[in-house]
Protein backbone atom coordinates (compact mmCIF):
# COMPACT_ATOMS: atom_id res chain seq x y z
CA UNK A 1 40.23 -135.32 90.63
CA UNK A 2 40.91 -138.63 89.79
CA UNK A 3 39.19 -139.68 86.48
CA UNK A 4 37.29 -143.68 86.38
CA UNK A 5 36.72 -144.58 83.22
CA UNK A 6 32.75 -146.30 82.93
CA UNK A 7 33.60 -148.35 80.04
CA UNK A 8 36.56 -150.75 80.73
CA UNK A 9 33.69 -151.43 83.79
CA UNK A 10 31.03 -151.91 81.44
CA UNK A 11 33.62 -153.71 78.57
CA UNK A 12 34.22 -156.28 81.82
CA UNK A 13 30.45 -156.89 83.08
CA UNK A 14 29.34 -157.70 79.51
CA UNK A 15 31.21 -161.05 79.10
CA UNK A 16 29.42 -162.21 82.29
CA UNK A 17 25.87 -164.20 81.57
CA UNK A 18 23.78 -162.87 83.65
CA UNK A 19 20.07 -164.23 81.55
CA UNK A 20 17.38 -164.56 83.88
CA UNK A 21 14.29 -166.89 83.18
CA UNK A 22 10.78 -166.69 84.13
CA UNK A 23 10.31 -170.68 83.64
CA UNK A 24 12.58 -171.81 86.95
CA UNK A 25 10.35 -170.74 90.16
CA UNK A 26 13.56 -169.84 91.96
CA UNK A 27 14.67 -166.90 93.16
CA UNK A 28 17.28 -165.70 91.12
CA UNK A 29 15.56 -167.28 88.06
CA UNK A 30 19.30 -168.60 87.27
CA UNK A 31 22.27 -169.43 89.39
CA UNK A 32 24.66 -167.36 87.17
CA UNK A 33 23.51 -164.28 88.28
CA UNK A 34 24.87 -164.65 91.12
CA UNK A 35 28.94 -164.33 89.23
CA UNK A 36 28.52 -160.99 88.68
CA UNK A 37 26.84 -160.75 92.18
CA UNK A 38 30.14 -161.83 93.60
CA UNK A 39 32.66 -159.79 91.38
CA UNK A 40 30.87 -156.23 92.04
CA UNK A 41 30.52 -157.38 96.20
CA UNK A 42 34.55 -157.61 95.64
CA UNK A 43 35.04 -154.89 93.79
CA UNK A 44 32.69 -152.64 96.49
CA UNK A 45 35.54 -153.84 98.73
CA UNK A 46 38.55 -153.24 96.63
CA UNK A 47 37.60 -149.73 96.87
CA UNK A 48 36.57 -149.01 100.10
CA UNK A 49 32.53 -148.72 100.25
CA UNK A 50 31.04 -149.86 103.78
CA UNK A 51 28.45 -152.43 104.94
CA UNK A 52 29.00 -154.82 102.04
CA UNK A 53 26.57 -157.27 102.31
CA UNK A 54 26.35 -159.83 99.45
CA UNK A 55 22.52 -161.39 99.71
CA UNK A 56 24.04 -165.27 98.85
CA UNK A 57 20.70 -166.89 98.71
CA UNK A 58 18.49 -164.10 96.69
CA UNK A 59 21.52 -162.32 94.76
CA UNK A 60 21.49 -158.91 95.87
CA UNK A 61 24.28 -156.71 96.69
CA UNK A 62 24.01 -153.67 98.88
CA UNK A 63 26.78 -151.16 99.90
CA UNK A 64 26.93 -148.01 101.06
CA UNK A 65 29.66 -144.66 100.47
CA UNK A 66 29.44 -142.69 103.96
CA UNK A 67 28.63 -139.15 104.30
CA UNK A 68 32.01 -136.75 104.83
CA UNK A 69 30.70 -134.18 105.64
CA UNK A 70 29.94 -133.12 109.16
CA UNK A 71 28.67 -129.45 109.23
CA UNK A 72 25.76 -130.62 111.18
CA UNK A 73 23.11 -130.95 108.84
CA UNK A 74 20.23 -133.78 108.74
CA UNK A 75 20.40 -135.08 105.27
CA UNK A 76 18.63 -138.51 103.43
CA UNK A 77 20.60 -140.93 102.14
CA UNK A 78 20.30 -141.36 98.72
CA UNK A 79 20.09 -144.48 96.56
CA UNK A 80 21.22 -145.83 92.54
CA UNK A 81 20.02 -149.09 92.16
CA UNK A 82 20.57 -151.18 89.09
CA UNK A 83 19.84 -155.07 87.82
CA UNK A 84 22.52 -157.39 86.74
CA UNK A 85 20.25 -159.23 84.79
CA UNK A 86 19.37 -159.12 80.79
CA UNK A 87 16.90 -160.09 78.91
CA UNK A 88 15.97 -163.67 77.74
CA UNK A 89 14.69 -162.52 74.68
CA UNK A 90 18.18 -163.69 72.84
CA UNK A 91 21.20 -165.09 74.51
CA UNK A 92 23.64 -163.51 76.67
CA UNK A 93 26.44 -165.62 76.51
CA UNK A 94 29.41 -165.27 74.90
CA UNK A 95 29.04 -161.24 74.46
CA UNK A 96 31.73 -160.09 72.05
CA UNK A 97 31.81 -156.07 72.59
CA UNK A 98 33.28 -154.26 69.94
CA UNK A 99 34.10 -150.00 69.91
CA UNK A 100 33.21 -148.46 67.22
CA UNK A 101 35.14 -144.75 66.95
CA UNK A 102 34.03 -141.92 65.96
CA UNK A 103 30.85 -143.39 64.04
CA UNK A 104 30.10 -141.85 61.05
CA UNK A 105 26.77 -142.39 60.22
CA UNK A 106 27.00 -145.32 58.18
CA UNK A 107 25.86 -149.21 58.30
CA UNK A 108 27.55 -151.18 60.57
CA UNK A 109 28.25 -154.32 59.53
CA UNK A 110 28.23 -156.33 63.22
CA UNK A 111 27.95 -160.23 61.49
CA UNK A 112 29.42 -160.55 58.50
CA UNK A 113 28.58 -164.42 58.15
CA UNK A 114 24.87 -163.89 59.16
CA UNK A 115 24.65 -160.59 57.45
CA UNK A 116 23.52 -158.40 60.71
CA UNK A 117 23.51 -154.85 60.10
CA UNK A 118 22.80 -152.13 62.19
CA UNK A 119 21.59 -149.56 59.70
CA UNK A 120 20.47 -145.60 59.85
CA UNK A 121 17.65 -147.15 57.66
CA UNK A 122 16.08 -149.17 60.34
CA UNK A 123 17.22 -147.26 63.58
CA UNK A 124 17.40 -143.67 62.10
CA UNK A 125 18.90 -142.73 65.99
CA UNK A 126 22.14 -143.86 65.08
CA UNK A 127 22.49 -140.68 62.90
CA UNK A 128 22.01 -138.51 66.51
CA UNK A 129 25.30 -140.14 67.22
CA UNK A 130 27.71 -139.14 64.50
CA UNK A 131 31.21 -138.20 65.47
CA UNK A 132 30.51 -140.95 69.00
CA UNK A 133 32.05 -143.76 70.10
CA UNK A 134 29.89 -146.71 70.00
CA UNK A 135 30.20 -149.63 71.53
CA UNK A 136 28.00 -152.98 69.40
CA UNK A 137 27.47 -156.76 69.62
CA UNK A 138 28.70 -159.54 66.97
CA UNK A 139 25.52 -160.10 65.76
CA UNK A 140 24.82 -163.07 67.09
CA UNK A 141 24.07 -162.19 71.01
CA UNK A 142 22.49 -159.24 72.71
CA UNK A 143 24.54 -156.37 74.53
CA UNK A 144 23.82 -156.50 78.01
CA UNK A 145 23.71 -152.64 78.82
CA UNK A 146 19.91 -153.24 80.20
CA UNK A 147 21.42 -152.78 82.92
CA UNK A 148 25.07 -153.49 82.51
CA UNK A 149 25.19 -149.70 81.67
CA UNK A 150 23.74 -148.90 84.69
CA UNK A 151 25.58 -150.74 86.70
CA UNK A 152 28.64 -149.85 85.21
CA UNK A 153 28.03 -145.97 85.97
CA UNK A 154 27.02 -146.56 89.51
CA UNK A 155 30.14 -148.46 90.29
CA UNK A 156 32.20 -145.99 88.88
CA UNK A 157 30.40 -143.08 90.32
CA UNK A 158 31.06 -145.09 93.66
CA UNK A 159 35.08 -145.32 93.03
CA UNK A 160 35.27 -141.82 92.05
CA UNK A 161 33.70 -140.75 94.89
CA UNK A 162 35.66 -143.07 97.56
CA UNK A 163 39.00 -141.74 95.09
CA UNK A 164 38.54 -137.95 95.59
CA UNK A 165 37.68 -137.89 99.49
CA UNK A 166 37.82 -133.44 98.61
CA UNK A 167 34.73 -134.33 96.83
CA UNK A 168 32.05 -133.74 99.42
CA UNK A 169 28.97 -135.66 99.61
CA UNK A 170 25.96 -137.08 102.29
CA UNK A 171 25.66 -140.49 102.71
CA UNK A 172 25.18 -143.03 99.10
CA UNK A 173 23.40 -146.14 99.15
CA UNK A 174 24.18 -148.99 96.13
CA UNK A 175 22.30 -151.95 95.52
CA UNK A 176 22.32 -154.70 92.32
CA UNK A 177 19.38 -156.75 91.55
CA UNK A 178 18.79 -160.00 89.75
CA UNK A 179 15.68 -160.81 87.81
CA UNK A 180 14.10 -157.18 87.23
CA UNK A 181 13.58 -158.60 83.02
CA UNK A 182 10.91 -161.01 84.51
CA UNK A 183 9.38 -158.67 86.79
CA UNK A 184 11.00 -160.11 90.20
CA UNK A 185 13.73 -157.83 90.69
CA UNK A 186 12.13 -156.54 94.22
CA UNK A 187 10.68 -159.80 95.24
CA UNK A 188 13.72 -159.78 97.97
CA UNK A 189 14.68 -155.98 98.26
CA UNK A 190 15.56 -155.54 101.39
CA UNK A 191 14.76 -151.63 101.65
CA UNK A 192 15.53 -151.52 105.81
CA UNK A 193 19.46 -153.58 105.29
CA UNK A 194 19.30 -150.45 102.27
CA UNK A 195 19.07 -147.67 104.03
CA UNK A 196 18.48 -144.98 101.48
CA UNK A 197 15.00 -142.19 102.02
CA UNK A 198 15.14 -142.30 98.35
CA UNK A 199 16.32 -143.47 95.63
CA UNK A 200 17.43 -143.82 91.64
CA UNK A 201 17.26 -146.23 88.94
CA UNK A 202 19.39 -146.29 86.59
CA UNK A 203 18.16 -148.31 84.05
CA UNK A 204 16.68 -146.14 81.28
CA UNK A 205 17.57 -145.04 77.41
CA UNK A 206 18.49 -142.24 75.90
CA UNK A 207 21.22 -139.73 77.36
CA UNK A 208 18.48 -137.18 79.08
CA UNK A 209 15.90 -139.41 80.08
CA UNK A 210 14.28 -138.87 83.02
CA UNK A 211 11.20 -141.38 83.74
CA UNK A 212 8.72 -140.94 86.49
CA UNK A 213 5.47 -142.65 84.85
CA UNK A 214 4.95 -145.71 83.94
CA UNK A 215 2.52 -148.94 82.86
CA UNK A 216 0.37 -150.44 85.13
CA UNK A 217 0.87 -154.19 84.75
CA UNK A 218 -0.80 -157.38 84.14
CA UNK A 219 -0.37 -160.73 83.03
CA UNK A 220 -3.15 -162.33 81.42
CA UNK A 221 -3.50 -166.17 80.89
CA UNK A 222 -6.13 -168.37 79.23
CA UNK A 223 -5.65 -172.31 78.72
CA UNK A 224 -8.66 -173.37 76.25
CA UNK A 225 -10.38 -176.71 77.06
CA UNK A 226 -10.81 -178.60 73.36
CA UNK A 227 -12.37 -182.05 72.38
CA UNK A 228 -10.72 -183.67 69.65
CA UNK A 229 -12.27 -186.08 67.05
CA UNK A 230 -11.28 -187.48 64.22
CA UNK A 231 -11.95 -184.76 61.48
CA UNK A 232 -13.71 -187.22 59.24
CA UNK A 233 -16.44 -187.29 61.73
CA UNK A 234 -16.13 -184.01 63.25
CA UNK A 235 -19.40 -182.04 62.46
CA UNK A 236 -20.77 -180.45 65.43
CA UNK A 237 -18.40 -182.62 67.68
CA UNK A 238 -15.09 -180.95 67.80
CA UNK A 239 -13.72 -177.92 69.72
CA UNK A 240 -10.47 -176.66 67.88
CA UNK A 241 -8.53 -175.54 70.97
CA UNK A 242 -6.13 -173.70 69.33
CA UNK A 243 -8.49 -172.23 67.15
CA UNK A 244 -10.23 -170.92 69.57
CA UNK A 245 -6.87 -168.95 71.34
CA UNK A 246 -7.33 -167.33 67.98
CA UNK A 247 -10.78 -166.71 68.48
CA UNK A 248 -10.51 -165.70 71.87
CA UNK A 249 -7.81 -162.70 71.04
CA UNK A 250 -10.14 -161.44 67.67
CA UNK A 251 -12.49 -160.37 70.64
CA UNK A 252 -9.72 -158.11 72.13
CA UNK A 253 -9.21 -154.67 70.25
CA UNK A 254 -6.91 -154.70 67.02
CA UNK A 255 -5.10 -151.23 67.20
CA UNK A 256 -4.87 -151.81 71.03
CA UNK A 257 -1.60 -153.70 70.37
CA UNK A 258 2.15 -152.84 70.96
CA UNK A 259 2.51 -152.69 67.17
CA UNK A 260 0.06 -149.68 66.70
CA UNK A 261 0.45 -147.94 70.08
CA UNK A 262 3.12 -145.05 71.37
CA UNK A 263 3.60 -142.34 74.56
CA UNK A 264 0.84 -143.51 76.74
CA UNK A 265 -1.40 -145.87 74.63
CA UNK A 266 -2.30 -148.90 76.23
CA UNK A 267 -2.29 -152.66 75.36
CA UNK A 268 -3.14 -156.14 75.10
CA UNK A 269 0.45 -157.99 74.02
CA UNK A 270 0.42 -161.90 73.26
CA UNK A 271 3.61 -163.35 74.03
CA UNK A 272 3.03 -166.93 73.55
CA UNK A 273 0.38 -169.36 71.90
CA UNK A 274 1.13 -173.17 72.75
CA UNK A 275 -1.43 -176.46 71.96
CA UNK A 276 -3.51 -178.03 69.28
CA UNK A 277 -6.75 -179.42 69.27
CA UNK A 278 -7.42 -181.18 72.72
CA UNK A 279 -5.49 -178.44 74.79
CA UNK A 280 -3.91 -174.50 74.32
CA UNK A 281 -3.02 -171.90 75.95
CA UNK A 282 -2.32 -168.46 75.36
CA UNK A 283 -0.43 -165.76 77.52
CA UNK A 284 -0.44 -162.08 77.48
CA UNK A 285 0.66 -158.64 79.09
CA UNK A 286 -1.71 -156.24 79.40
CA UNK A 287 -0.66 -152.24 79.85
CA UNK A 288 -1.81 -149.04 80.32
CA UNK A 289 -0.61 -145.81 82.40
CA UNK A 290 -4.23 -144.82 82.89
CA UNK A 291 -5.60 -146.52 86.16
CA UNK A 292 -9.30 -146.38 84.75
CA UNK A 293 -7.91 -147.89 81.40
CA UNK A 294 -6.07 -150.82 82.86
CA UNK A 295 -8.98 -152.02 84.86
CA UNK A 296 -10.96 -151.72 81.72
CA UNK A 297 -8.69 -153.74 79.76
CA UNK A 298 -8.43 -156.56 82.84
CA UNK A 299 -12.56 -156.23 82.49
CA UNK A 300 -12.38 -156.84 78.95
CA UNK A 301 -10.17 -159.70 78.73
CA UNK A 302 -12.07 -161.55 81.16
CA UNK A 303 -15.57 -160.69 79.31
CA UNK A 304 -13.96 -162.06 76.16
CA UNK A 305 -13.46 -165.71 78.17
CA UNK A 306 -17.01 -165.28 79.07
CA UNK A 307 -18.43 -164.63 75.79
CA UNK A 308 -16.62 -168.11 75.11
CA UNK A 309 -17.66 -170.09 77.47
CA UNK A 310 -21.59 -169.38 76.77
CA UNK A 311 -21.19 -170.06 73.05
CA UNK A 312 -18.87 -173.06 73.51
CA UNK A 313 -19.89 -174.39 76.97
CA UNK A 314 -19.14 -173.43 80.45
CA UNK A 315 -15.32 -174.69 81.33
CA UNK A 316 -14.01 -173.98 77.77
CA UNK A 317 -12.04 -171.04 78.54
CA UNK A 318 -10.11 -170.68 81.41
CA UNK A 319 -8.76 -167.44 82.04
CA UNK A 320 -6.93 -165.85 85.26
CA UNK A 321 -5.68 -162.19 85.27
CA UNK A 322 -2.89 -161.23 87.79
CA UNK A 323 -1.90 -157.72 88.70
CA UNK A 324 2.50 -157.07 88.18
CA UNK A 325 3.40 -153.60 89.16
CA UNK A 326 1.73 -149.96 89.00
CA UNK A 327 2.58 -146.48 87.73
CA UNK A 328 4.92 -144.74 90.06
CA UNK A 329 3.74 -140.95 89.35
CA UNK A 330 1.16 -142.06 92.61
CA UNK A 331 4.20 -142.56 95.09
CA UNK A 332 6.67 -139.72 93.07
CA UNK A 333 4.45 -136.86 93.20
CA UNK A 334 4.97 -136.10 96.62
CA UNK A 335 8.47 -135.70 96.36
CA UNK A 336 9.00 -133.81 93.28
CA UNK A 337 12.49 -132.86 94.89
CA UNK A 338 13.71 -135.91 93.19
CA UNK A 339 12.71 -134.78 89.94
CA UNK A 340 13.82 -131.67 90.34
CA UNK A 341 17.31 -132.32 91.05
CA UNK A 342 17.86 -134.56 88.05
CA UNK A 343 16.80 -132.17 86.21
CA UNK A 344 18.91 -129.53 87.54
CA UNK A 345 21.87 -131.81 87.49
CA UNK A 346 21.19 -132.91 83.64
CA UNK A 347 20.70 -128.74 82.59
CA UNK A 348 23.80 -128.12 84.61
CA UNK A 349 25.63 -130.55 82.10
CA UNK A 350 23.95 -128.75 79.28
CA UNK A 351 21.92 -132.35 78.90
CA UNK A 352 18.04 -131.43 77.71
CA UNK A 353 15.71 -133.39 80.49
CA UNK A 354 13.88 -135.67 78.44
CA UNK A 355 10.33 -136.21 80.77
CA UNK A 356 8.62 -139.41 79.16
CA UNK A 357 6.53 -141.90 80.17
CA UNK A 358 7.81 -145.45 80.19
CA UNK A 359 6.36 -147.98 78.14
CA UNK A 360 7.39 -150.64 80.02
CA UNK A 361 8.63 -150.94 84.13
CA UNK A 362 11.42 -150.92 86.17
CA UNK A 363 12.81 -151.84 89.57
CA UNK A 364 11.84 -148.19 90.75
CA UNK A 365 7.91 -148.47 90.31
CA UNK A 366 7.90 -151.54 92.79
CA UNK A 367 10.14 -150.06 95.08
CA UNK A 368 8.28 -146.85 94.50
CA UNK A 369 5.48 -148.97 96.14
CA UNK A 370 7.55 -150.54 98.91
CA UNK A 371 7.82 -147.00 100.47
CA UNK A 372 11.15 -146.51 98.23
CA UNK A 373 10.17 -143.44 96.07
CA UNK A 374 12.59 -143.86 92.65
CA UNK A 375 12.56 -142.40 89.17
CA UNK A 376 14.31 -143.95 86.58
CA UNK A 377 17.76 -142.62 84.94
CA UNK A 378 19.12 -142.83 81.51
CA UNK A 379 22.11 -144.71 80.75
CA UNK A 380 23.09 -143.84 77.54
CA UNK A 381 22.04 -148.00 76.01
CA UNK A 382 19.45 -148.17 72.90
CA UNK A 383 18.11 -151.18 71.36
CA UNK A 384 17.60 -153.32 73.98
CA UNK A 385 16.44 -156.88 74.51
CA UNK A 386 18.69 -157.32 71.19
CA UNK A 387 21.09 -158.31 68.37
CA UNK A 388 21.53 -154.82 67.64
CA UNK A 389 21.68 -152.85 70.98
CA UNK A 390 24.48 -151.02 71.39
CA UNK A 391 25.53 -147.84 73.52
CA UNK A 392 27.38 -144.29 73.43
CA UNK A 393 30.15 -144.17 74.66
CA UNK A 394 29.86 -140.50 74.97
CA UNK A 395 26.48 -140.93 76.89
CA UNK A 396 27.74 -143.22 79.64
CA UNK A 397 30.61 -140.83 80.78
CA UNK A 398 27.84 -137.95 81.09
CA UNK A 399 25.47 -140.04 82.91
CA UNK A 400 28.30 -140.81 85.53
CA UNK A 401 28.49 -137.00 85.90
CA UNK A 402 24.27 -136.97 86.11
CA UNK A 403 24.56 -139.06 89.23
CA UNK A 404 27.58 -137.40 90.47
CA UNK A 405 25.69 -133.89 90.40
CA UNK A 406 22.72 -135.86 92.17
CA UNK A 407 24.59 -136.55 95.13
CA UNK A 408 26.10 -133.01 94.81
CA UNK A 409 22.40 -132.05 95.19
CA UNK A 410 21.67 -133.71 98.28
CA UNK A 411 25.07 -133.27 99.87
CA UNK A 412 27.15 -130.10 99.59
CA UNK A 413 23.87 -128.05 97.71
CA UNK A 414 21.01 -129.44 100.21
C-alpha cells in the first residue's frame, strides 16, 4: 500500500490564514478563507476524487471517493467533515511550524525574544508525549490544527484511498467548512449536494477521543441604558452604566463560570464588557449539556435584567437571549452504529476510546440537527485557540488509520 504522509499536508495548510471573524456579517466571516478553499478543491482533483464542487460564494468544498465495490450490497455513504477556519482568539498569520523530535519531556522554549514556553509545569500532558514528535508554534501566533489537523487527515485518508484502488471501500463523502470558530460553519451546508447518510467530524483533541455530547448554546447580550452627570452633582442623579454591567453579572452565580466548572458543569461566560457611564454593554455565552439546566440559566439571566430594571427604572437593562446550537446525544442515539464503529476501529488500533462530553460545539451537533447524524473525532491537536497549541505527530498518523478503519466498517465489514 502506498503510504501518505498527514504532516507535510498539515506542515502546508498551516501557513495559510484562514481567521474567521464574528464582527463582518458575511458569509465566510473573511475572504481568505476561501485560499485554502481553492488549494484543497485542486488538490481533490489532483488525485482523482469525483463531484468536486467548490461552493465560490459561501466557501465550502465537497467531494466525494466512489464506492469499488460491487458485490451487490446497499450501503450509506459515509461522511468526514472538517473546518478550514481557526480561531480569532490570536492571529493566524504568519504560522511558523516547527518539529520537535522525539520530545523529551522538557520545556520548550518556542519564543526566545518574548520568553514563551511551553512547559510540563503548566500543561502537565506534554509528559503523555515523551519519546513523540511534536510539532509547535513560534510563540507569537497560534497553530492552526483546530481544524487544520483534521483536515489534513481527511485529505490524506482521501489520497490513500484513491492510491491503493485493492483497498476496498463504499462510497466517502468530504466536505471543508469556513466559519465553524464563530458558530456559522453550517449556516450554508448543503447536506443534499453532500450526499453522505452519516457522517464524522473530525475536529476533536486528544488521540482516542470520541465525542457524542455536547453544550447546548446561547448567547446572551445586555446593553445598559446610563445617565451621566457631572459627578460633582451626581447624588441620586446618575446611573453608572458600566457599573451596572458589573452589577448585572454579581446577580448571576459565581462558581457557575468556565473557571470553576469541568465534564458536564454548566455556565455563564462573559466575553466582552464595552462603555462607560452614558452607555455599556456586556456579552456572554451561556452552556450547559442538561436541557432543563440551560433553560434555567436563559431564565436566570433574563430575571437578573428584570431585577434591574425595577430598582433602576424600566428601560435600563436591555437584555436579548438567542439560542446557538444543541446537544447532539438527541439526534446520535438512534444510531449508535456510529459510535460503535469508532470505537471498534480505535480498539482495533490498540487506541483506548476516550467517551467525553464536549465542553464546547462543533460542526457535527448542527448538522446532527439538519438530519446529518455526526460525532466528533480526535485529531491528535491540544491547546487550542493558542500560542502554545501544538500536535503529535504520532497521533495524526493513527487518526488517519481511525478513519481508514471507519470506512473499512461500512464498506468491506458492513
Amino acid at each position: 500500500m502506498e503510504k501518505i504522509d498527514v504532516i507535510e499536508k498539515f506542515l502546508r495548510y498551516v501557513k495559510i490564514d484562514t481567521q474567521s471573524d464574528d464582527t463582518t456579517g458575511t458569509s465566510p466571516s473573511t475572504m481568505k478563507q476561501h485560499d485554502l478553499a481553492k488549494l484543497l478543491t485542486e488538490e481533490l482533483s489532483a488525485i482523482g476524487a469525483s463531484d468536486v464542487f467548490y461552493d465560490k460564494e459561501h466557501c465550502y468544498v465537497y467531494a466525494t471517493i466512489p464506492s469499488n465495490m460491487n458485490d451487490g450490497k446497499d450501503r450509506p455513504a459515509i461522511g468526514f467533515v472538517a473546518h478550514m477556519d481557526t480561531s480569532d482568539e490570536v492571529s493566524g498569520k504568519d504560522v511558523k511550524p516547527r518539529i520537535v523530535e522525539g520530545y523529551d519531556g522538557t520545556d520548550i522554549v518556542l519564543n526566545t525574544v518574548e520568553n514563551v514556553v511551553l512547559s510540563p509545569k503548566d500543561f502537565p500532558e506534554l509528559l503523555n508525549h515523551v519519546g513523540e514528535d511534536l510539532i509547535v508554534t513560534d510563540g507569537t501566533t497560534l497553530l492552526g490544527a483546530d481544524d487544520k489537523a483534521g483536515v489534513s487527515e481527511i485529505m490524506t485518508m482521501a489520497e490513500t484511498l484513491l492510491s491503493n484502488p485493492d483497498i476496498k471501500h463504499g462510497e466517502i463523502k468530504i466536505a471543508f467548512t469556513p466559519d465553524e470558530e464563530i458558530g456559522a460553519g453550517t449556516a450554508y451546508f448543503d447536506i443534499d449536494r453532500f450526499g453522505a447518510k452519516y457522517a464524522y467530524t473530525v475536529d476533536g483533541g486528544k488521540l482516542g477521543e470520541l465525542e457524542y455530547e455536547n453544550f447546548n448554546a446561547a448567547s446572551g447580550d445586555i446593553k445598559v441604558n446610563g445617565r451621566s452627570v457631572h459627578p460633582g452633582d451626581a447624588k441620586n442623579k446618575m446611573v453608572n452604566a458600566a457599573l451596572l454591567c458589573y452589577e448585572f453579572h454579581s446577580l448571576l452565580p459565581v462558581f457557575q463560570n468556565p473557571m470553576y466548572t469541568e465534564k458536564r458543569e454548566g455556565f455563564f461566560h462573559l466575553t466582552e464588557v464595552n462603555g462607560g457611564t452614558e452607555s455599556a454593554t456586556a456579552s456572554y455565552i451561556i452552556r450547559d449539556h442538561d436541557e432543563v439546566l440551560f433553560e434555567q440559566k436563559k431564565k436566570l439571566f433574563m430575571d437578573a435584567a428584570d431585577f434591574l430594571n425595577k430598582k433602576y427604572g424600566e428601560g435600563t437593562v436591555e437584555a436579548e437571549v438567542k439560542d446557538q446550537y444543541y446537544n447532539m446525544i438527541e439526534k446520535i442515539r438512534p444510531h449508535m452504529h456510529l459510535v460503535d464503529n469508532a470505537k471498534k476501529a480505535m480498539t482495533d488500533l490498540g487506541i483506548t476510546p476516550i467517551e467525553s462530553p464536549i465542553r464546547g460545539g462543533t460542526d457535527g451537533a448542527a448538522l446532527s440537527y439538519k438530519g446529518l447524524p455526526c460525532p466528533n473525532l480526535c485529531t491528535g491537536g491540544y491547546n487550542y485557540h493558542g500560542k502554545y497549541e501544538y500536535a503529535s505527530i504520532n497521533e495524526m498518523r493513527k487518526v488517519v488509520d481511525i478513519l481508514l478503519g471507519i470506512v473499512d466498517a461500512y464498506g468491506v465489514n458492513y
